[in-house]
C-alpha atoms as a PDB file:
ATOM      1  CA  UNK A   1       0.000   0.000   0.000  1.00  0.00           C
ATOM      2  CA  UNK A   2       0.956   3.627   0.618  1.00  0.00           C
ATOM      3  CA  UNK A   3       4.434   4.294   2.124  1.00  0.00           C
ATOM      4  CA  UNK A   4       6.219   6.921   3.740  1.00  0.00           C
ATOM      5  CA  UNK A   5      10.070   6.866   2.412  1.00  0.00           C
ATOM      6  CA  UNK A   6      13.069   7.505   3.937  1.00  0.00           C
ATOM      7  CA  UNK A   7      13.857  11.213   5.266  1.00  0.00           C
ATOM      8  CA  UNK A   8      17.468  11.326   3.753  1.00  0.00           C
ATOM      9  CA  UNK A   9      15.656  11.339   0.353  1.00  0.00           C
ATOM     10  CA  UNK A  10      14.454  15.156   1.343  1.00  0.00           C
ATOM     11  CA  UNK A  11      15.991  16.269   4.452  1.00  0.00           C
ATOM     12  CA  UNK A  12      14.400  18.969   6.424  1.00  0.00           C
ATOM     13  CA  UNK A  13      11.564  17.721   4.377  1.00  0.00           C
ATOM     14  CA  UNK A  14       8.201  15.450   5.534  1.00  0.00           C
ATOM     15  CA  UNK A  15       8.823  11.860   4.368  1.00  0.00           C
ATOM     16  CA  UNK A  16       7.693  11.763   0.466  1.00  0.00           C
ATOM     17  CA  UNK A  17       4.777   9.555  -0.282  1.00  0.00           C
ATOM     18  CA  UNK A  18       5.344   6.464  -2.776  1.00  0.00           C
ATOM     19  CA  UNK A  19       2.550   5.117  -4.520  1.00  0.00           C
ATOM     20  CA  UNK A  20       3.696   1.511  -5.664  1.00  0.00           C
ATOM     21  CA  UNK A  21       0.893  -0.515  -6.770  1.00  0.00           C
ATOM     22  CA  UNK A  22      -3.037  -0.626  -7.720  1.00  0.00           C
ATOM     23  CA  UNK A  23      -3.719  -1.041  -3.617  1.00  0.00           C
ATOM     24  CA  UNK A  24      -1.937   1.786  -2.556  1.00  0.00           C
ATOM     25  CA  UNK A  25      -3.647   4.044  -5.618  1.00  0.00           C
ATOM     26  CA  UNK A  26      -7.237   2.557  -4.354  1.00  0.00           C
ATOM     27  CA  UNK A  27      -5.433   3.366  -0.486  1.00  0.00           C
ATOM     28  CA  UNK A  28      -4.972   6.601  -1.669  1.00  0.00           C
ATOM     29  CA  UNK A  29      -8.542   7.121  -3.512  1.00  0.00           C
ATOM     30  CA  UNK A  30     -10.391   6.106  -0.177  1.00  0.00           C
ATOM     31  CA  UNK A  31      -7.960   8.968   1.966  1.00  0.00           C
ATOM     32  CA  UNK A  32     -10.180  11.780  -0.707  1.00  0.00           C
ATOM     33  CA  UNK A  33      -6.940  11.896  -3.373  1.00  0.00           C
ATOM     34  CA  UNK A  34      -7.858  13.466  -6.473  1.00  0.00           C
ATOM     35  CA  UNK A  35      -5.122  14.708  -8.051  1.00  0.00           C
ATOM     36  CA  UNK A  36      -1.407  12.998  -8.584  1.00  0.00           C
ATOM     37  CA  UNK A  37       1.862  15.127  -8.975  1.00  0.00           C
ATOM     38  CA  UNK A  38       4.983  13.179  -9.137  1.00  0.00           C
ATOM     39  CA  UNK A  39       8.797  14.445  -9.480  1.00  0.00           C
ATOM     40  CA  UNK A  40      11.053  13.844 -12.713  1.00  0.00           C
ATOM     41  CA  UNK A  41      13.320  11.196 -10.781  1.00  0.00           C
ATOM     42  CA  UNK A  42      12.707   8.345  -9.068  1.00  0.00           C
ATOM     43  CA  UNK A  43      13.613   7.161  -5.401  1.00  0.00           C
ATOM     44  CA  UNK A  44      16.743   4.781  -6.732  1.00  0.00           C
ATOM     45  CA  UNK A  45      18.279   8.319  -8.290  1.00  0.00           C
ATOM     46  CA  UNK A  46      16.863  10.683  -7.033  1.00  0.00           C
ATOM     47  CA  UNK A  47      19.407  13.228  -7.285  1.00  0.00           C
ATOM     48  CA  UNK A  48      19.753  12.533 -11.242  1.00  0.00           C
ATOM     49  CA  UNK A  49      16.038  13.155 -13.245  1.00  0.00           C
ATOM     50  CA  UNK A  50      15.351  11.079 -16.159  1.00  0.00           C
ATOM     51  CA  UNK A  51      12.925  13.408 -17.615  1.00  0.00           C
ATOM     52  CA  UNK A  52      12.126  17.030 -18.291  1.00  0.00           C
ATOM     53  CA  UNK A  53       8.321  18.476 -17.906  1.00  0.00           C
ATOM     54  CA  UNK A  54       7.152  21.316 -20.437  1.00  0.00           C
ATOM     55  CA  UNK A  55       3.733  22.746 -19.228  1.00  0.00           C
ATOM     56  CA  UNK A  56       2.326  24.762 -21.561  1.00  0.00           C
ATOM     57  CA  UNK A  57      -0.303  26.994 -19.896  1.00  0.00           C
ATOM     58  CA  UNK A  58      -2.251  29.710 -22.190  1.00  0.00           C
ATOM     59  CA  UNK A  59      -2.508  33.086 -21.231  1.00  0.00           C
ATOM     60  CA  UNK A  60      -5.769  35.132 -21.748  1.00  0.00           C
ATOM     61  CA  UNK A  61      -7.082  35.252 -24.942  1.00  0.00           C
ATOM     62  CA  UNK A  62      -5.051  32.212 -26.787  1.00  0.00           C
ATOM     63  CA  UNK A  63      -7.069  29.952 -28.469  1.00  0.00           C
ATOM     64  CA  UNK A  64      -7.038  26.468 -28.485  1.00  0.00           C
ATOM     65  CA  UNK A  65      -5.123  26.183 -31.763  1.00  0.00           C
ATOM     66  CA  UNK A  66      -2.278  28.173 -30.664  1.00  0.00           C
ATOM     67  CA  UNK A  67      -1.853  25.578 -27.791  1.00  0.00           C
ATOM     68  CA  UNK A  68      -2.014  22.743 -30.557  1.00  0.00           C
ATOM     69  CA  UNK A  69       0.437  24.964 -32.800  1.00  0.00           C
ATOM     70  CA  UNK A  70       2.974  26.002 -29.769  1.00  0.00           C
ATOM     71  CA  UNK A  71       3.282  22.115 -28.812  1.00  0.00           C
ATOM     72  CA  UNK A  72       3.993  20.822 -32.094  1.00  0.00           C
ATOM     73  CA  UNK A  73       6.456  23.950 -32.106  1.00  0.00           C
ATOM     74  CA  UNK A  74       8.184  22.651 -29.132  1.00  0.00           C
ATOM     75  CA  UNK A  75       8.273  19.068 -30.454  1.00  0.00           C
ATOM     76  CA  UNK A  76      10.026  20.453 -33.242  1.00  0.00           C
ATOM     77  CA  UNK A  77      12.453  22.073 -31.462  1.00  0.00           C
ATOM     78  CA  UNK A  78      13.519  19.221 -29.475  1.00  0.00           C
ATOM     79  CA  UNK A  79      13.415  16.984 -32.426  1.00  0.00           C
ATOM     80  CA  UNK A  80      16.351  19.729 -34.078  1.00  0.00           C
ATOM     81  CA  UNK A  81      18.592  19.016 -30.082  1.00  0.00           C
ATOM     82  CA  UNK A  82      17.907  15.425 -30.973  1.00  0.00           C
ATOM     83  CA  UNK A  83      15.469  14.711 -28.283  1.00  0.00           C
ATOM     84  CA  UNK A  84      12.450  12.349 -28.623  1.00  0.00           C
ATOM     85  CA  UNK A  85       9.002  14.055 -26.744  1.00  0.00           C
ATOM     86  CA  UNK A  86       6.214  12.512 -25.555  1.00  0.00           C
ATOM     87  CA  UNK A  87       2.607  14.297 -25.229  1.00  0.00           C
ATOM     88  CA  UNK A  88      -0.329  14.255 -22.758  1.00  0.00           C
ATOM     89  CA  UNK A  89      -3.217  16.546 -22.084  1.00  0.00           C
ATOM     90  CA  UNK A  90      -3.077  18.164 -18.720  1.00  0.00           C
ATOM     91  CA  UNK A  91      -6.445  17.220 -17.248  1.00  0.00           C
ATOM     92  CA  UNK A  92      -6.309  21.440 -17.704  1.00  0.00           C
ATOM     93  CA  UNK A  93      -6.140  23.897 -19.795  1.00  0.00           C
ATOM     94  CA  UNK A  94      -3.107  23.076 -22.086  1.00  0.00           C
ATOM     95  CA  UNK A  95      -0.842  20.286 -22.520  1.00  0.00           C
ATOM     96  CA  UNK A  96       2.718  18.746 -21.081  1.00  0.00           C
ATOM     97  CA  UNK A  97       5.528  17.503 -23.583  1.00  0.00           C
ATOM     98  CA  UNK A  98       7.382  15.437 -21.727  1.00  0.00           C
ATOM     99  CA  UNK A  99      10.919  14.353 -22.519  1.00  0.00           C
ATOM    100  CA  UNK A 100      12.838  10.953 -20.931  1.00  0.00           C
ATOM    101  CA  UNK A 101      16.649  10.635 -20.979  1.00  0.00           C
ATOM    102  CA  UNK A 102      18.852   8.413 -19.361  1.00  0.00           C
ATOM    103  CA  UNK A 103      19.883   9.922 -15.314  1.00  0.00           C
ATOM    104  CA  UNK A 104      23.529  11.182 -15.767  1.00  0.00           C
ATOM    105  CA  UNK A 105      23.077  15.291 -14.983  1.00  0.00           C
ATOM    106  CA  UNK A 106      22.014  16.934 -11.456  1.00  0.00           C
ATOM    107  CA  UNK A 107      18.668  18.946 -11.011  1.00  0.00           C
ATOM    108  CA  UNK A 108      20.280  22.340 -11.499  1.00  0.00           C
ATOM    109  CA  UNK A 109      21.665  21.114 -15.347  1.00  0.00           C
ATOM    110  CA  UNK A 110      18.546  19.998 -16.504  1.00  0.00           C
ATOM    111  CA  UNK A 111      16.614  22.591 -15.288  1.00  0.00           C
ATOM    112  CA  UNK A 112      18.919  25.036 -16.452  1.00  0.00           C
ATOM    113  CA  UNK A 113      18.924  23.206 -20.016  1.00  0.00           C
ATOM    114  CA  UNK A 114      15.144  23.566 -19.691  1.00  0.00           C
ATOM    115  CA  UNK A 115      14.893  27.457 -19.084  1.00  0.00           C
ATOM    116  CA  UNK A 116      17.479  27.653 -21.876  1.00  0.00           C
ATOM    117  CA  UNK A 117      15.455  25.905 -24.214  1.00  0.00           C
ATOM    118  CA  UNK A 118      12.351  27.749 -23.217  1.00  0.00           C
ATOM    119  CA  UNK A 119      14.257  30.988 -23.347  1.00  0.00           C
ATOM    120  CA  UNK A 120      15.106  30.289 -26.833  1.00  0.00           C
ATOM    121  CA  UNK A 121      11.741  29.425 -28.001  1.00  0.00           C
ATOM    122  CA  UNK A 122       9.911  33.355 -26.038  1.00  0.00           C
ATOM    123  CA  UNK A 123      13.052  35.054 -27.911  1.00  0.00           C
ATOM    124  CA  UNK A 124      13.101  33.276 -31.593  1.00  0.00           C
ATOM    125  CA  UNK A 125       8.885  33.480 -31.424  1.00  0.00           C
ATOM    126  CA  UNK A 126       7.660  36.087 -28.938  1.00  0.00           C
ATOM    127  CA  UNK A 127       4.131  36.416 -30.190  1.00  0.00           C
ATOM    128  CA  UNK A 128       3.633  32.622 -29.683  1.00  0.00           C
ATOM    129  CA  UNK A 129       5.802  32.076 -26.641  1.00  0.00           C
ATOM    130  CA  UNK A 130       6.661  33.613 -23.192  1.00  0.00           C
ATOM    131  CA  UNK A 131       9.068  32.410 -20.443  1.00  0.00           C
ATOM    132  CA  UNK A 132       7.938  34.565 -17.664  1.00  0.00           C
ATOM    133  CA  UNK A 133       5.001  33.635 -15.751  1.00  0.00           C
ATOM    134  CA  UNK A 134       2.489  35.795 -14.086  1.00  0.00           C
ATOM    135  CA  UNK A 135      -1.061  36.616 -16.083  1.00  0.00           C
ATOM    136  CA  UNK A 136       0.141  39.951 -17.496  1.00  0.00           C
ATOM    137  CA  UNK A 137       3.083  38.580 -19.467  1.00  0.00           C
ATOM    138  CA  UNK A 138       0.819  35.708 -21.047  1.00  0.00           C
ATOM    139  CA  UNK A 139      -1.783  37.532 -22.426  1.00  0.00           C
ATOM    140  CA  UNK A 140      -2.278  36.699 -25.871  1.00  0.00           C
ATOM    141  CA  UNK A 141       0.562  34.355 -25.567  1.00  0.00           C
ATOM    142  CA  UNK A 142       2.103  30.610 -24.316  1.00  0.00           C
ATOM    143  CA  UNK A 143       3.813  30.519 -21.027  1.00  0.00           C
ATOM    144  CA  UNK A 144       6.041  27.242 -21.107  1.00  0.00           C
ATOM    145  CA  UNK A 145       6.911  26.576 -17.323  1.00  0.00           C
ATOM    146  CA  UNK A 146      10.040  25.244 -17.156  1.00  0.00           C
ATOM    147  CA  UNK A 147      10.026  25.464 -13.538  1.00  0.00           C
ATOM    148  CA  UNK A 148       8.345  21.955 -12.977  1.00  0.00           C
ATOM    149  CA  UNK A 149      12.009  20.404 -13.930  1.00  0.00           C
ATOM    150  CA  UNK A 150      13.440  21.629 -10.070  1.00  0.00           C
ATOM    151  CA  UNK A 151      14.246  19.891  -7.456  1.00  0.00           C
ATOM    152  CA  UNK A 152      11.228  18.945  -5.297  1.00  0.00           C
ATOM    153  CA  UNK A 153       8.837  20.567  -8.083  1.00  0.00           C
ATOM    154  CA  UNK A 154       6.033  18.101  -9.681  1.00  0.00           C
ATOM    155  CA  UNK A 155       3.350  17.838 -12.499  1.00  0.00           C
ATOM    156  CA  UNK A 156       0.488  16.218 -12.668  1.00  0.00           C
ATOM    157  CA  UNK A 157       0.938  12.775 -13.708  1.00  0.00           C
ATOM    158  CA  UNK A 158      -0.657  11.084 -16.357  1.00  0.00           C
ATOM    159  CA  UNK A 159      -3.962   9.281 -15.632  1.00  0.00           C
ATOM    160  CA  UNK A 160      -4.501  11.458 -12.839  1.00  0.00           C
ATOM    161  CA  UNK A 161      -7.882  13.402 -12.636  1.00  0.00           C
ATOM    162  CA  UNK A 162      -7.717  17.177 -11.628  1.00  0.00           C
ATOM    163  CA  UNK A 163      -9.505  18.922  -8.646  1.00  0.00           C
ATOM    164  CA  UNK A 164     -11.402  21.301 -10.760  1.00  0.00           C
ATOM    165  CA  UNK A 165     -15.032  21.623 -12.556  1.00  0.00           C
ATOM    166  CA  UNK A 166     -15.274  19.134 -15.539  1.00  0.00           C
ATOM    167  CA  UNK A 167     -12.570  16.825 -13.778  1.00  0.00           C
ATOM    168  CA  UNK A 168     -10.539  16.923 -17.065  1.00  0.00           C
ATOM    169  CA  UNK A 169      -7.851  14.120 -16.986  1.00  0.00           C
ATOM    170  CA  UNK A 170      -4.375  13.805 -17.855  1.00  0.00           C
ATOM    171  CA  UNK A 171      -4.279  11.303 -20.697  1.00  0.00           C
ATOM    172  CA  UNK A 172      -0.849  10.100 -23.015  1.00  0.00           C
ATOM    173  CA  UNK A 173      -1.572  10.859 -26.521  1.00  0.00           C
ATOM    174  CA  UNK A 174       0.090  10.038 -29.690  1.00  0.00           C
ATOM    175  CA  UNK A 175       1.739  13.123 -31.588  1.00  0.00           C
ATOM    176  CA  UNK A 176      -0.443  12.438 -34.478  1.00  0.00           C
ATOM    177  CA  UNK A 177      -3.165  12.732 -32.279  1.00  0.00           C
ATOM    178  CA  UNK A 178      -3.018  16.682 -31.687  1.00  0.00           C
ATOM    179  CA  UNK A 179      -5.189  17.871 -34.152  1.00  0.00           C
ATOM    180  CA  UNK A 180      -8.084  16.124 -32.915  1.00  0.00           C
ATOM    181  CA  UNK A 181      -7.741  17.418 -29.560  1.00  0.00           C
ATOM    182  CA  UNK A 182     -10.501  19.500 -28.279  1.00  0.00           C
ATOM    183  CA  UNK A 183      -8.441  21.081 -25.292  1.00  0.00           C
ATOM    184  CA  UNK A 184      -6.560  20.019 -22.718  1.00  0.00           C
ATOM    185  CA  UNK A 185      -9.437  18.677 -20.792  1.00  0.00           C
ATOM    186  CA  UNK A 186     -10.553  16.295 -23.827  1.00  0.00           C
ATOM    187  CA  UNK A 187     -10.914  13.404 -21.389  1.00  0.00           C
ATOM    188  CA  UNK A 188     -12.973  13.779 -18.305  1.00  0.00           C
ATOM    189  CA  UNK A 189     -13.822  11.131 -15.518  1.00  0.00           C
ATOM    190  CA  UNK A 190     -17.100  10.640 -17.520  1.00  0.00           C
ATOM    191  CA  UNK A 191     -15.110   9.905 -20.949  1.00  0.00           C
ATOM    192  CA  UNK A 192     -12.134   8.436 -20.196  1.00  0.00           C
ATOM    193  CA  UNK A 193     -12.858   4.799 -19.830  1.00  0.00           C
ATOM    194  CA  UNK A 194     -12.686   3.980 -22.941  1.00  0.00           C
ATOM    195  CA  UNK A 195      -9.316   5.503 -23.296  1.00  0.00           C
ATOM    196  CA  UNK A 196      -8.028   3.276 -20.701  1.00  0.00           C
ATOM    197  CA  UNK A 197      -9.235  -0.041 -23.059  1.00  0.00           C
ATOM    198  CA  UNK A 198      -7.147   1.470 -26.066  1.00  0.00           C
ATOM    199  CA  UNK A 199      -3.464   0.987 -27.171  1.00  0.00           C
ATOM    200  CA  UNK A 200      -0.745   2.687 -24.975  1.00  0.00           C
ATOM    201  CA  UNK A 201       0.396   5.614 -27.020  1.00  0.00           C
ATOM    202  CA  UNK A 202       3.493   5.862 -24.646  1.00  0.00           C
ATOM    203  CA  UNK A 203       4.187   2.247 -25.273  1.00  0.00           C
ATOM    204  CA  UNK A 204       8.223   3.039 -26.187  1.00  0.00           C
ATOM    205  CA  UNK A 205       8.571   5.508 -23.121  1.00  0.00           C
ATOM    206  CA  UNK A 206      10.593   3.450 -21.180  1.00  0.00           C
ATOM    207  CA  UNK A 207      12.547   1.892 -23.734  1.00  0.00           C
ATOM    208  CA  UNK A 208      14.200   5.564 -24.214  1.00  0.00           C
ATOM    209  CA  UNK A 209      17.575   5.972 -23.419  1.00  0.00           C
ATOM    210  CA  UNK A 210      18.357   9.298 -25.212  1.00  0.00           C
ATOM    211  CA  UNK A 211      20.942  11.469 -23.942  1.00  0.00           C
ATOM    212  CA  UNK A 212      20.856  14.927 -23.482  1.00  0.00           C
ATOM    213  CA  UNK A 213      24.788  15.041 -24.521  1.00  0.00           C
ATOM    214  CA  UNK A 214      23.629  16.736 -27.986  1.00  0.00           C
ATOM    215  CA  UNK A 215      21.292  19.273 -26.663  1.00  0.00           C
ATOM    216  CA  UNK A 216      23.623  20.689 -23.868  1.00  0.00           C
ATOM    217  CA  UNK A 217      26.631  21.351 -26.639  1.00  0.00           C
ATOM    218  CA  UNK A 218      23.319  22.740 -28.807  1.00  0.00           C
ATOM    219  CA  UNK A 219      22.463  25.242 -26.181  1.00  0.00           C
ATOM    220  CA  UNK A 220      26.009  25.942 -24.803  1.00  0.00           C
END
């Protein structure tokens, strides 16, 4: 069921929570969970993430197209550093591109390769994209938070339904799949049980071992 982990994994910290099988998620369901955020490592290297988290969170005014538009943009991007992406709705208003690599590079060098990458996008596109959060620098425009890729930070994980009206949920999709995408609450907890019965679009996740060698020298 649910367990309480080891203190030297967060000093000065309360014990993190791990969630490691179907009882403890049903443990956790009965104890009024709604909504599951998880970090970009995991507890056997926890110092070293094996992912990076791109929320992409519309300002006021930005259709749903531009969301659809500014993640294939981002996909792109990471396609030219050599990086594979993954995509999921948020359960929210906009979507996460998620990117796995193999754990080799502290929290500070993959978030900073994250804010650099972000940075680039706001200053190559800046009526699409904006790096600085708060609602007055988003109107109009895309803020991608790079902040989730921190230390101690987390996103809402796939699967996960979200604590707000509609209870959108966070569902994989397939990259092909973004056109038909209504918005980033496309699956509720009404709809999405037929998602579950489908194919896996995040089938090859794990079997990703990309490096992020490339897009460090890419960046400098």
């Amino acid at each position: 069921g649910l367990r309480s982990l080891d203190p030297a994994l967060w000093p000065g910290h309360e014990p993190l929570i791990e969630v490691p099988s179907e009882q403890a998620i049903a443990e956790a369901a009965q104890m009024n969970v709604i909504e599951l955020h998880t970090w970009n490592a995991t507890t056997d290297h926890i110092e070293q993430p094996d992912r990076m988290t791109f929320d992409l969170d519309p300002g006021e005014g930005v259709p749903w197209s531009q969301v659809q538009e500014g993640a294939e943009l981002v996909r792109v991007m990471l396609e030219e550093l050599s990086l594979r992406s993954f995509l999921k709705t948020s359960g929210g208003k906009g979507l996460h591109v998620v990117v796995p690599f193999k754990p080799s590079l502290g929290w500070d060098e993959v978030k900073a390769l994250s804010k650099a990458i972000v940075q680039h996008l706001a200053t190559t596109l800046p009526d699409r994209f904006v790096s600085k959060s708060g609602p007055r620098n988003r109107v109009g425009r895309l803020f991608v938070d790079y902040l989730r890729n921190g230390r101690g930070a987390t996103t809402a994980s796939a699967w996960t339904a979200r604590a707000r009206p509609g209870m959108g949920v966070s569902v994989p999709v397939d990259w092909g799949e973004l056109k038909q995408l209504t918005s980033g609450a496309h699956w509720t907890i009404r709809t999405v049980d037929a998602r579950l019965q489908a194919d896996d679009p995040w089938a090859g996740y794990k079997r990703v071992k990309q490096s992020l060698r490339d897009a460090l020298k890419a960046m400098g």
